[in-house]
N, C-alpha and C. Protein backbone atom coordinates (compact mmCIF):
# COMPACT_ATOMS: atom_id res chain seq x y z
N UNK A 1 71.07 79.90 94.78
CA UNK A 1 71.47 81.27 95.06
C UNK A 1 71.12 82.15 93.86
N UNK A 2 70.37 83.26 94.20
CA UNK A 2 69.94 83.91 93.08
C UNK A 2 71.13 84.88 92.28
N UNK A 3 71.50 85.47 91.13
CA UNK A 3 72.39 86.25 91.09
C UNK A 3 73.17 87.37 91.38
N UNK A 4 71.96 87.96 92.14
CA UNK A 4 72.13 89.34 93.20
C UNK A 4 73.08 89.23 94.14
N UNK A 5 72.58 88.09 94.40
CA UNK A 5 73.10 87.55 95.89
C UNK A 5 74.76 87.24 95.61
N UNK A 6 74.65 86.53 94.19
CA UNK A 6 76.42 86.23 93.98
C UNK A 6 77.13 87.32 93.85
N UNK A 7 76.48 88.44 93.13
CA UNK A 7 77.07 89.71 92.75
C UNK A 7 77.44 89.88 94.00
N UNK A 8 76.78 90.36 95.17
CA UNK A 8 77.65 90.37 95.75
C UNK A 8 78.48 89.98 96.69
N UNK A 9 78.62 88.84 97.11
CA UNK A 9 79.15 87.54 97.39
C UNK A 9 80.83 87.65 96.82
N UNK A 10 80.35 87.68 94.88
CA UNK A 10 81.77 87.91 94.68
C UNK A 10 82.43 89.43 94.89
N UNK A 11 81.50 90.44 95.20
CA UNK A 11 82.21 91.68 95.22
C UNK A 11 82.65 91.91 96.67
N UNK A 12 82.27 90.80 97.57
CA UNK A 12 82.91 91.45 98.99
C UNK A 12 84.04 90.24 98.72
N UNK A 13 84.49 89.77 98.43
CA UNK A 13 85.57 89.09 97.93
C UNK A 13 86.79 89.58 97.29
N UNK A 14 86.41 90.65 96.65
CA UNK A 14 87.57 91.52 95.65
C UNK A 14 88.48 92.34 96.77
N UNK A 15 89.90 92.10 96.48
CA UNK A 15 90.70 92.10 97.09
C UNK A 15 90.88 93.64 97.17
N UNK A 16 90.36 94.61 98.54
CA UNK A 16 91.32 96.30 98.07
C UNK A 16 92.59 96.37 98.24
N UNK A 17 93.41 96.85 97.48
CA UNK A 17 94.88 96.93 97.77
C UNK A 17 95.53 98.93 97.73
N UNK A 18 95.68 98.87 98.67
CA UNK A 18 96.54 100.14 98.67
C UNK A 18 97.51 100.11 98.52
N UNK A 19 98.02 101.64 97.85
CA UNK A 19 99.55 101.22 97.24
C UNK A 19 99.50 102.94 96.77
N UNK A 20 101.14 103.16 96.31
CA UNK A 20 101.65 104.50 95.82
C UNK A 20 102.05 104.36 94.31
N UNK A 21 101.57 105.67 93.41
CA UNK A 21 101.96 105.55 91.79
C UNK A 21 102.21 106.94 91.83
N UNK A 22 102.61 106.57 90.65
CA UNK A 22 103.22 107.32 89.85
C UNK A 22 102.17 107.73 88.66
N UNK A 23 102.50 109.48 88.20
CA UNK A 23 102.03 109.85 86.65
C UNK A 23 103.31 110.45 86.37
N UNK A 24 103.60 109.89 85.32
CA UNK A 24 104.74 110.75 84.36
C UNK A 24 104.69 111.35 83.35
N UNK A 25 104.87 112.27 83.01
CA UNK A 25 104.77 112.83 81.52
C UNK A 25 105.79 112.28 80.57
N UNK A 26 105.37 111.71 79.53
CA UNK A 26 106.42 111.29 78.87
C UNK A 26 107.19 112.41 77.67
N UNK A 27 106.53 113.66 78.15
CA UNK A 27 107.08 114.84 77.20
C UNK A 27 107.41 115.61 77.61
N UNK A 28 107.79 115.99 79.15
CA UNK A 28 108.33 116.87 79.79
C UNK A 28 109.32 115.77 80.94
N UNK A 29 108.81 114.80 81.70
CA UNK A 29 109.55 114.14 82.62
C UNK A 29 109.16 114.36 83.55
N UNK A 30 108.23 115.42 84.16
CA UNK A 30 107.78 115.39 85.49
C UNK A 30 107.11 114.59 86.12
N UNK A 31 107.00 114.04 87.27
CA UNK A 31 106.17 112.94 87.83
C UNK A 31 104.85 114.04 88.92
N UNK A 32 103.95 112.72 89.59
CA UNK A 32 103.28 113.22 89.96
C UNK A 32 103.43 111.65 91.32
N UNK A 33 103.67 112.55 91.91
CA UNK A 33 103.27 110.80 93.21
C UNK A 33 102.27 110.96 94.13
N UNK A 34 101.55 109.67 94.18
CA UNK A 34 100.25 110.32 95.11
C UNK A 34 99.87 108.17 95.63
N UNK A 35 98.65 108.81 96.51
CA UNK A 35 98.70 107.44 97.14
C UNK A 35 97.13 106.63 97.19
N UNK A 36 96.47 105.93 97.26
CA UNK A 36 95.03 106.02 97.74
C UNK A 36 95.17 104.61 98.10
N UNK A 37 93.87 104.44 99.47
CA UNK A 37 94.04 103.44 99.84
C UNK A 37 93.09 102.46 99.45
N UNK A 38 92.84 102.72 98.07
CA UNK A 38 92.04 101.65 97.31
C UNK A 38 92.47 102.18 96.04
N UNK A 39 93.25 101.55 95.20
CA UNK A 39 93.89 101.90 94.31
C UNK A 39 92.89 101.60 93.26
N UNK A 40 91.83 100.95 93.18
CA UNK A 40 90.25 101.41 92.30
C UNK A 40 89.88 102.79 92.18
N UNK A 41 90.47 103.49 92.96
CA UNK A 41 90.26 105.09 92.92
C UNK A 41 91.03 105.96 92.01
N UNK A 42 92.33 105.06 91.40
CA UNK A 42 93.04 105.76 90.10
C UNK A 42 91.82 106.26 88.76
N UNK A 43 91.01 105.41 88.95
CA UNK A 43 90.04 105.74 87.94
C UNK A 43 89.23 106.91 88.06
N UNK A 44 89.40 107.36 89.18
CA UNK A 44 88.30 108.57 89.34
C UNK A 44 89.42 109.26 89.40
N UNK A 45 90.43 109.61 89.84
CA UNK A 45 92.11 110.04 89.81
C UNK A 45 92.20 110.54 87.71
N UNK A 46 91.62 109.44 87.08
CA UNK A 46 91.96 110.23 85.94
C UNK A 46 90.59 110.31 85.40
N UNK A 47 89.55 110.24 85.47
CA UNK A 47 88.00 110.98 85.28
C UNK A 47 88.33 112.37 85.39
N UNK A 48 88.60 112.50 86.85
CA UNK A 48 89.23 113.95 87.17
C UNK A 48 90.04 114.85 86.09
N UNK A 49 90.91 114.12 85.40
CA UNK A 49 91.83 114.90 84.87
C UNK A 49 91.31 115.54 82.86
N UNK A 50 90.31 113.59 82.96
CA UNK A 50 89.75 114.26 81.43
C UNK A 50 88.59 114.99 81.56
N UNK A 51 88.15 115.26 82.99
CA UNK A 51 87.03 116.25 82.91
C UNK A 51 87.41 117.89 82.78
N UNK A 52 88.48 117.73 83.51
CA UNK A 52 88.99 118.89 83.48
C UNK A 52 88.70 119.54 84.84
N UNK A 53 88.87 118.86 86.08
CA UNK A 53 88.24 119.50 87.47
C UNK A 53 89.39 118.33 88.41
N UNK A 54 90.53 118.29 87.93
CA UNK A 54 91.96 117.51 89.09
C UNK A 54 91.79 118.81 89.84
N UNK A 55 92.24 119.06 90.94
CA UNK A 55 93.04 119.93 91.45
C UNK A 55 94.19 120.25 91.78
N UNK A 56 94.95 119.50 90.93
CA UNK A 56 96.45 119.65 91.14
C UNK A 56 96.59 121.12 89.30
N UNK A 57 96.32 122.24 89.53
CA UNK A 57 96.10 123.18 88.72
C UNK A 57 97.22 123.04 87.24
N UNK A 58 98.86 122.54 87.76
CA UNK A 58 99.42 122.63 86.97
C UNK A 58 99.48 120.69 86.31
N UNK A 59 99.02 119.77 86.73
CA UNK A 59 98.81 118.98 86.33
C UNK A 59 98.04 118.88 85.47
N UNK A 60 97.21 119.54 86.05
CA UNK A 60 95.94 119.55 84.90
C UNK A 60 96.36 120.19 83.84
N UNK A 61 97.03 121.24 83.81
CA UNK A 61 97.31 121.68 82.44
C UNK A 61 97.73 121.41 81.61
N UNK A 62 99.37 120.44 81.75
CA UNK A 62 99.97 119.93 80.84
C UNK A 62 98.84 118.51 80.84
N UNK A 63 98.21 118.05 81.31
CA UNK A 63 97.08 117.11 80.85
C UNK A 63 96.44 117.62 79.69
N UNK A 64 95.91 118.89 79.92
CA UNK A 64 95.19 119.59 78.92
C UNK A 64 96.11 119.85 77.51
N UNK A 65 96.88 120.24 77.59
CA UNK A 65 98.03 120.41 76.45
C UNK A 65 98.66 119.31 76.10
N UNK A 66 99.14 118.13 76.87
CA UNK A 66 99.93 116.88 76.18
C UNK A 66 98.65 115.77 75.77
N UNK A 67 97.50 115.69 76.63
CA UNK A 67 96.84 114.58 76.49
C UNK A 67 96.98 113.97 77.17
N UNK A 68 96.13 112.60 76.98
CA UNK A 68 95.81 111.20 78.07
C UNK A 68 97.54 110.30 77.79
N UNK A 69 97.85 110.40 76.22
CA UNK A 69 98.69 109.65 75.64
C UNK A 69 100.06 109.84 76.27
N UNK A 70 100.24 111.25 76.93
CA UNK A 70 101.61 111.69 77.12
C UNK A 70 101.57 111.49 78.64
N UNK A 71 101.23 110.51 78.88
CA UNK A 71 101.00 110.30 80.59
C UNK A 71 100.91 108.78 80.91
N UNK A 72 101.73 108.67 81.69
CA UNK A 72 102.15 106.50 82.14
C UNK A 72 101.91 106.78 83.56
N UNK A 73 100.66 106.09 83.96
CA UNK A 73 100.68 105.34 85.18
C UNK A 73 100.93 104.49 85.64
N UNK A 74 101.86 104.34 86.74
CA UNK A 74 102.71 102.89 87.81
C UNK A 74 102.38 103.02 89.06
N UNK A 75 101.22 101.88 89.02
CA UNK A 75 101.38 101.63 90.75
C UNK A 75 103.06 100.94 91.16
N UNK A 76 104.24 102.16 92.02
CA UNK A 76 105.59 101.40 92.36
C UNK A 76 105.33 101.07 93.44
N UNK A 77 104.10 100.86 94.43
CA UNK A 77 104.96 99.98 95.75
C UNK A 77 103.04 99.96 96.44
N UNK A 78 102.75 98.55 96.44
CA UNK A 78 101.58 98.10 96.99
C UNK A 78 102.02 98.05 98.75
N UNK A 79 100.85 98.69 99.77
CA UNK A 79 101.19 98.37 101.17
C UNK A 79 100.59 97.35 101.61
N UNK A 80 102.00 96.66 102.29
CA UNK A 80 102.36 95.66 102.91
C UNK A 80 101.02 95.51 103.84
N UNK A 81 100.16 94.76 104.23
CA UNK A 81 99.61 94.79 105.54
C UNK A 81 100.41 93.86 106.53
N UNK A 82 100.60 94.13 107.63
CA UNK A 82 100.75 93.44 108.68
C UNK A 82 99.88 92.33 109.12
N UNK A 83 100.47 90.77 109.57
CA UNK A 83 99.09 90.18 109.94
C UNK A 83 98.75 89.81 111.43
N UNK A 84 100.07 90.56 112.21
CA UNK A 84 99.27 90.03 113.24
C UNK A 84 99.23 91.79 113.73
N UNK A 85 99.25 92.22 115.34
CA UNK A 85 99.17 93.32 115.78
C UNK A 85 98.67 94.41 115.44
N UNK A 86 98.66 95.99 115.92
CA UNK A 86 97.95 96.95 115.50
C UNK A 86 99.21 97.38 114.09
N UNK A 87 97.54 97.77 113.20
CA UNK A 87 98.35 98.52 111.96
C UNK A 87 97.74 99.56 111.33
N UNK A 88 98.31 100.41 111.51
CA UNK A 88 97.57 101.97 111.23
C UNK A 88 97.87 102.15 109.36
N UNK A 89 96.47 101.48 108.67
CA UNK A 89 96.82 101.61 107.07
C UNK A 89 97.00 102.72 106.62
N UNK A 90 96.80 103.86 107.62
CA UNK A 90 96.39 105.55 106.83
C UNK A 90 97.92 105.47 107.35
N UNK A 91 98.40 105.46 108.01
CA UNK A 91 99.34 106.45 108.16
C UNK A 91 100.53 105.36 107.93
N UNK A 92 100.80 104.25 107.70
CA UNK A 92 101.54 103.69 106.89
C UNK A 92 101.85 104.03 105.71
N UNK A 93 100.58 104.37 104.75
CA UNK A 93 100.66 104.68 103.43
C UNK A 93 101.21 105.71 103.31
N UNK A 94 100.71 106.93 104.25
CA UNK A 94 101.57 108.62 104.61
C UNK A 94 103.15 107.83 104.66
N UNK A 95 103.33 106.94 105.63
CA UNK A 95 105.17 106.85 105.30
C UNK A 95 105.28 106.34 103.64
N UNK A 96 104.79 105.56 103.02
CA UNK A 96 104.99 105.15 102.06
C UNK A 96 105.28 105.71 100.65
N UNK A 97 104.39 106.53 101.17
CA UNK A 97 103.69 108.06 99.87
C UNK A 97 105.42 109.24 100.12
N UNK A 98 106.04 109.10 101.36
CA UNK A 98 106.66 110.07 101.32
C UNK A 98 108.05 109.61 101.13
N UNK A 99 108.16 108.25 101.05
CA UNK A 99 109.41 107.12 100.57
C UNK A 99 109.62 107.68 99.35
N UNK A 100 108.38 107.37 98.65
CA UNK A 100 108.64 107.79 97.21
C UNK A 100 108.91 109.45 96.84
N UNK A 101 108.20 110.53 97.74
CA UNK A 101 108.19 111.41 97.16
C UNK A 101 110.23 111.95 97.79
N UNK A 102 110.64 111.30 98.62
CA UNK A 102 111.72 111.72 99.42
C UNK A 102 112.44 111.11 98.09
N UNK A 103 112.32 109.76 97.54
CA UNK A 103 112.89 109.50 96.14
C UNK A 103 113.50 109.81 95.09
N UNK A 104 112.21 110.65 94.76
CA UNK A 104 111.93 110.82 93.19
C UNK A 104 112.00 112.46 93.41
N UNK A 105 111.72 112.57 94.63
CA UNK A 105 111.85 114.74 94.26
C UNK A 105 111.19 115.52 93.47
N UNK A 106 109.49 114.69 93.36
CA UNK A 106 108.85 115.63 92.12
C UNK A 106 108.32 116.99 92.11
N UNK A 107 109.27 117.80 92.71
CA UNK A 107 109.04 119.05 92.93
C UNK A 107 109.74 120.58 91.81
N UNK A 108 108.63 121.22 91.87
CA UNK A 108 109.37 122.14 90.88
C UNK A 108 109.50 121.77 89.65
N UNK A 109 110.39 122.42 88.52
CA UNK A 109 110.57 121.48 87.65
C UNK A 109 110.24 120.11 87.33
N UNK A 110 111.28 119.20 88.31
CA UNK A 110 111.03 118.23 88.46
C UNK A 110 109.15 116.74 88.55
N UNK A 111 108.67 118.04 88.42
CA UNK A 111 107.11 117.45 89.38
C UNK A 111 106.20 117.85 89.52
N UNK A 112 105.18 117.65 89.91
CA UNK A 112 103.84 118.21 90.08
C UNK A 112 103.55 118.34 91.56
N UNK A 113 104.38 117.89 92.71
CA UNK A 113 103.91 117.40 93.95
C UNK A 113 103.90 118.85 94.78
């Protein structure tokens, strides 16, 4: 087997996992909750933020003013898949995403959401 071939062999192998996190500021306290259903996408989630082009306007700012340092990311709750019957992953994660935001209340003050 040539190595191409393993590349990707092992890359359809890599497990996607969807799931809901968290950004917190660790200098103000506000959170940010958000969801994706390939949680490999946090990385472009904060590309976004040191480029300076998030669109969450006030996120971005205290990004811009606190830094990368003043900010903790937690994936809190990976989705469950179901294994047998129909399972709607988009709109599972929509309940999931709003578990947390019904939670945590990151609104206003409180949040970025």
């Amino acid at each position: 087997m040539d190595h191409k071939k393993e590349l990707k062999e092992l890359y359809k192998e890599i497990k996607i996992e969807a799931g809901v996190f968290t950004m917190t500021n660790k200098q103000n306290g506000k959170v940010f909750v958000g969801s994706f259903n390939n949680l490999k996408r946090l990385n472009g989630f904060q590309f976004m933020l040191k480029t300076n082009t998030h669109t969450n306007k006030e996120l971005q700012a205290d990004y811009n003013t606190f830094g990368n340092d003043a900010f903790d990311i937690e994936v809190v709750e990976y989705l469950k898949k179901k294994e047998e019957g129909y399972f709607d992953a988009k709109k599972e994660l929509e309940k999931l995403e709003q578990k947390w935001l019904d939670k945590l209340q990151p609104f206003g003050e409180l949040g970025y959401n």
